[in-house]
C-alpha atoms as a PDB file:
ATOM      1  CA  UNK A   1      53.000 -23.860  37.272  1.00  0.00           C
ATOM      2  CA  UNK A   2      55.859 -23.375  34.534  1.00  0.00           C
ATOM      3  CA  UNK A   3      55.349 -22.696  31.297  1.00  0.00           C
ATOM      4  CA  UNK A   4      55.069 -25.701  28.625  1.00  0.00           C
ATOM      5  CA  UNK A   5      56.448 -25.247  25.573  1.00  0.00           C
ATOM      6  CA  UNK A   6      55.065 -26.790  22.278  1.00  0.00           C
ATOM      7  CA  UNK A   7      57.749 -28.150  19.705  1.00  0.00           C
ATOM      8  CA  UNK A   8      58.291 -29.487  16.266  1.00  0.00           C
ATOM      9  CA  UNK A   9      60.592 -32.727  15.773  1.00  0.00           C
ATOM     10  CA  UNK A  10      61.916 -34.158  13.138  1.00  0.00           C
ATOM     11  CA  UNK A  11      63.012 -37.891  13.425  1.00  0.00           C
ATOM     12  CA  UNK A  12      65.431 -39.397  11.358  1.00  0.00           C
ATOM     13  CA  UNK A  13      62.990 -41.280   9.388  1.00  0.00           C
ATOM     14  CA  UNK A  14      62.044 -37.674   8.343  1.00  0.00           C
ATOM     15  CA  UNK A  15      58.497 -38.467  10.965  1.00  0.00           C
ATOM     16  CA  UNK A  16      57.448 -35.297  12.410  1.00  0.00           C
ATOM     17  CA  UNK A  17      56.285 -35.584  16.076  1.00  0.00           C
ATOM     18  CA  UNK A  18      54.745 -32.600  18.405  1.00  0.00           C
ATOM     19  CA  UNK A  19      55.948 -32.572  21.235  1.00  0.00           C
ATOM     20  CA  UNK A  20      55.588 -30.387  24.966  1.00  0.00           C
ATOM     21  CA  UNK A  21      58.294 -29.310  27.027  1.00  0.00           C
ATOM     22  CA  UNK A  22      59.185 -27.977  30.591  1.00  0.00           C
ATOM     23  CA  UNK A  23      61.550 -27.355  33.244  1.00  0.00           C
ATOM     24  CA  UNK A  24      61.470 -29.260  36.145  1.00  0.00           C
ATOM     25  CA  UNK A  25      62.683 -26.927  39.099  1.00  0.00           C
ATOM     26  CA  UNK A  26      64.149 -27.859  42.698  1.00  0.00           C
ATOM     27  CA  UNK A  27      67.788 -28.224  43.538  1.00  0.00           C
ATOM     28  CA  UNK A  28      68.741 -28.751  39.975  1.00  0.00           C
ATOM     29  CA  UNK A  29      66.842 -28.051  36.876  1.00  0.00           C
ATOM     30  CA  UNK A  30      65.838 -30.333  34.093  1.00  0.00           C
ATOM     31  CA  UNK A  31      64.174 -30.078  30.798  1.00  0.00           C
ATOM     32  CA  UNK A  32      61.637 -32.498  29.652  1.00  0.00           C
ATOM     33  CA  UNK A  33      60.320 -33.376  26.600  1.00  0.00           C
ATOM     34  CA  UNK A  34      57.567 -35.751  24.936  1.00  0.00           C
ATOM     35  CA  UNK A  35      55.729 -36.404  22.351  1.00  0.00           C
ATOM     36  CA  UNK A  36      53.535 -39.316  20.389  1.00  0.00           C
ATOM     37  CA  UNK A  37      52.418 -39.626  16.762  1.00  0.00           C
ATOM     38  CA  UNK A  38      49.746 -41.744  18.483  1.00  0.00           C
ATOM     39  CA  UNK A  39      49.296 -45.313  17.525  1.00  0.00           C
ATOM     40  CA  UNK A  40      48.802 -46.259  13.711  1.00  0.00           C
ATOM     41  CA  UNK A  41      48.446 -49.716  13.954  1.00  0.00           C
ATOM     42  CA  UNK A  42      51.806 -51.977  13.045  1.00  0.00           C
ATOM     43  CA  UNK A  43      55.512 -52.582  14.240  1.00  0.00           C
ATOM     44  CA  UNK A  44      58.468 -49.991  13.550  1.00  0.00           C
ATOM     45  CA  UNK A  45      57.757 -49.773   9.451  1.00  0.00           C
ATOM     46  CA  UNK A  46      53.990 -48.139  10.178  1.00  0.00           C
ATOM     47  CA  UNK A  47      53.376 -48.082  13.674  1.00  0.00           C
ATOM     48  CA  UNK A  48      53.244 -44.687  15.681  1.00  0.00           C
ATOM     49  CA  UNK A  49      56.311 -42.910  16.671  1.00  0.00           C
ATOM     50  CA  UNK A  50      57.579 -41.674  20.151  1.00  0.00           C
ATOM     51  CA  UNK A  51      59.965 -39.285  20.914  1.00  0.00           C
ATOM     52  CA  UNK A  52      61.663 -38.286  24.744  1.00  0.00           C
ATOM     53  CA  UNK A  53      64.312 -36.031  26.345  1.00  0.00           C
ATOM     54  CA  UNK A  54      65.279 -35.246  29.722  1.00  0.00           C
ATOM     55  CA  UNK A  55      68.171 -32.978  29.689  1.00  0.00           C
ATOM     56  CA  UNK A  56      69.808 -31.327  32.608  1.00  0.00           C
ATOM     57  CA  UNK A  57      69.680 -27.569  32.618  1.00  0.00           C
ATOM     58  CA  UNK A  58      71.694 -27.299  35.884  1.00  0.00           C
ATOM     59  CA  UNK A  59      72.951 -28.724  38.455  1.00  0.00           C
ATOM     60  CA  UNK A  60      71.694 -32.350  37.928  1.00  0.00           C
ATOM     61  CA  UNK A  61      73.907 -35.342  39.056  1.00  0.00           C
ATOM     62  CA  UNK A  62      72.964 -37.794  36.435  1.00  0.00           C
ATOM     63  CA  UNK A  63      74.677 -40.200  34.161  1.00  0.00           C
ATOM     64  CA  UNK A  64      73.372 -42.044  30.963  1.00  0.00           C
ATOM     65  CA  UNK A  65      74.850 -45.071  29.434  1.00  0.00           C
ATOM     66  CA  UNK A  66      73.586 -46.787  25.961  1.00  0.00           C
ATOM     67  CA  UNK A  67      74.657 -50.129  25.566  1.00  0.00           C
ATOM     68  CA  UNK A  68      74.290 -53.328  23.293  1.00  0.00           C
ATOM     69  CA  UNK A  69      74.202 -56.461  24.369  1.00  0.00           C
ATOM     70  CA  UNK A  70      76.293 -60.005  23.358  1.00  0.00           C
ATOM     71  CA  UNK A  71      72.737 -60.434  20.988  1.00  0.00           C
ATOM     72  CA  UNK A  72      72.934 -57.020  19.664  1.00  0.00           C
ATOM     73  CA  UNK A  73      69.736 -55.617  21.782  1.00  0.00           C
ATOM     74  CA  UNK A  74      70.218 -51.508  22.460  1.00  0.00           C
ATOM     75  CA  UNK A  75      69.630 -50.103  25.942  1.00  0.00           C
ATOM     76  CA  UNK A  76      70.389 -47.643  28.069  1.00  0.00           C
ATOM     77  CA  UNK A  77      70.326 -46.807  31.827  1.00  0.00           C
ATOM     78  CA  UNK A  78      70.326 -43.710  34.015  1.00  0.00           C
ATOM     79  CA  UNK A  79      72.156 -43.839  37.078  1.00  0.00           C
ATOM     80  CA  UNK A  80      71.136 -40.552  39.406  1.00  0.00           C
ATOM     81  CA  UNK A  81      72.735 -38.682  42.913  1.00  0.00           C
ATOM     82  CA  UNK A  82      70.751 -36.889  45.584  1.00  0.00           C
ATOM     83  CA  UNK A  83      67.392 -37.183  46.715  1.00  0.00           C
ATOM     84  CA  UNK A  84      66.123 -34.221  44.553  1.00  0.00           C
ATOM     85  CA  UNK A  85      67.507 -36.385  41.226  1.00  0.00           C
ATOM     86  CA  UNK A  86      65.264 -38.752  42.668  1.00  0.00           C
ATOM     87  CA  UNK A  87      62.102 -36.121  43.495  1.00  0.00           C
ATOM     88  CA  UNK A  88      62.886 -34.221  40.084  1.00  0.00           C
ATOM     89  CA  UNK A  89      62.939 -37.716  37.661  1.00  0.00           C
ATOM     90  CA  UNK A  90      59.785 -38.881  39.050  1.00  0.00           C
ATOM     91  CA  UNK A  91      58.268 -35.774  38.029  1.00  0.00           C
ATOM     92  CA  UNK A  92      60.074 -35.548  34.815  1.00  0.00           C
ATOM     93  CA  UNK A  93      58.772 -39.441  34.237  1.00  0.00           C
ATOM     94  CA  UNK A  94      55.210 -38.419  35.060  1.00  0.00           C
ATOM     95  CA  UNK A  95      55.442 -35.406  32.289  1.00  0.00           C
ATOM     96  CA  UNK A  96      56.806 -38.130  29.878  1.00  0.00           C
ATOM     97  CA  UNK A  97      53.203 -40.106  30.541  1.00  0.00           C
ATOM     98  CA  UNK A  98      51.430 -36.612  30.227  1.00  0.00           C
ATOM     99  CA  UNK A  99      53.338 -35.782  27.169  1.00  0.00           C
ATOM    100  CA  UNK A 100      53.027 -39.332  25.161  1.00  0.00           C
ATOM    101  CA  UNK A 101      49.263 -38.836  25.152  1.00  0.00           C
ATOM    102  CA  UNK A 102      47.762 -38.076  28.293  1.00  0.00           C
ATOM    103  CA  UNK A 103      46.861 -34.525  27.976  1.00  0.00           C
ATOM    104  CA  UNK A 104      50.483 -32.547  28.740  1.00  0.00           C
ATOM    105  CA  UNK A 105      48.794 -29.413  26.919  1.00  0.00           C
ATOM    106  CA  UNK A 106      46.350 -28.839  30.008  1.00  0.00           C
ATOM    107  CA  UNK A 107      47.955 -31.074  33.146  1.00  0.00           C
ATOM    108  CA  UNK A 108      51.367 -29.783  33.624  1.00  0.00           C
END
């Protein structure tokens, strides 16, 4: 079991979020992070707010591209190397689920 972290963010909005982190150890490391305001009930001007990270701490073969479509949408995709990029994001996605309001405190 590794030790999960709880932090403060502040979004740009000024929003403050708590969220949970941890490392994700095999191969390579990563470092996840989540974190929910919880729903409040409307769109992007009073809805909830949701914050994620997944950063490499070492040895991770991953690269992220944002993007904007011909229509101005924003995206972005991860493109990942090695079967324990593919072991260690599923794990990292599953602490994203814990950690946007499905108990990362206690499960991780």
């Amino acid at each position: 079991m590794y030790e999960v972290k709880e932090n403060l963010r502040i979004l740009k909005d000024g929003t403050e979020i708590t969220t949970y982190s941890r490392d994700v150890v095999s191969c390579n490391i990563l470092e996840v992070e989540a974190g929910t305001t919880g729903y409040r009930g409307g769109d992007t001007g009073h809805g909830g707010r949701t914050y994620f990270r997944i950063q490499d701490a070492a040895c991770t073969d991953m690269e992220i591209h944002s993007y904007t479509t011909r229509c101005g949408s924003n995206g972005f995709e991860v493109c990942l190397g090695g079967d324990c990029e593919l072991e260690d994001h599923d794990s990292s996605f599953e602490i994203y689920h814990q950690g946007s309001g499905r108990g990362i405190q206690g499960g991780v």
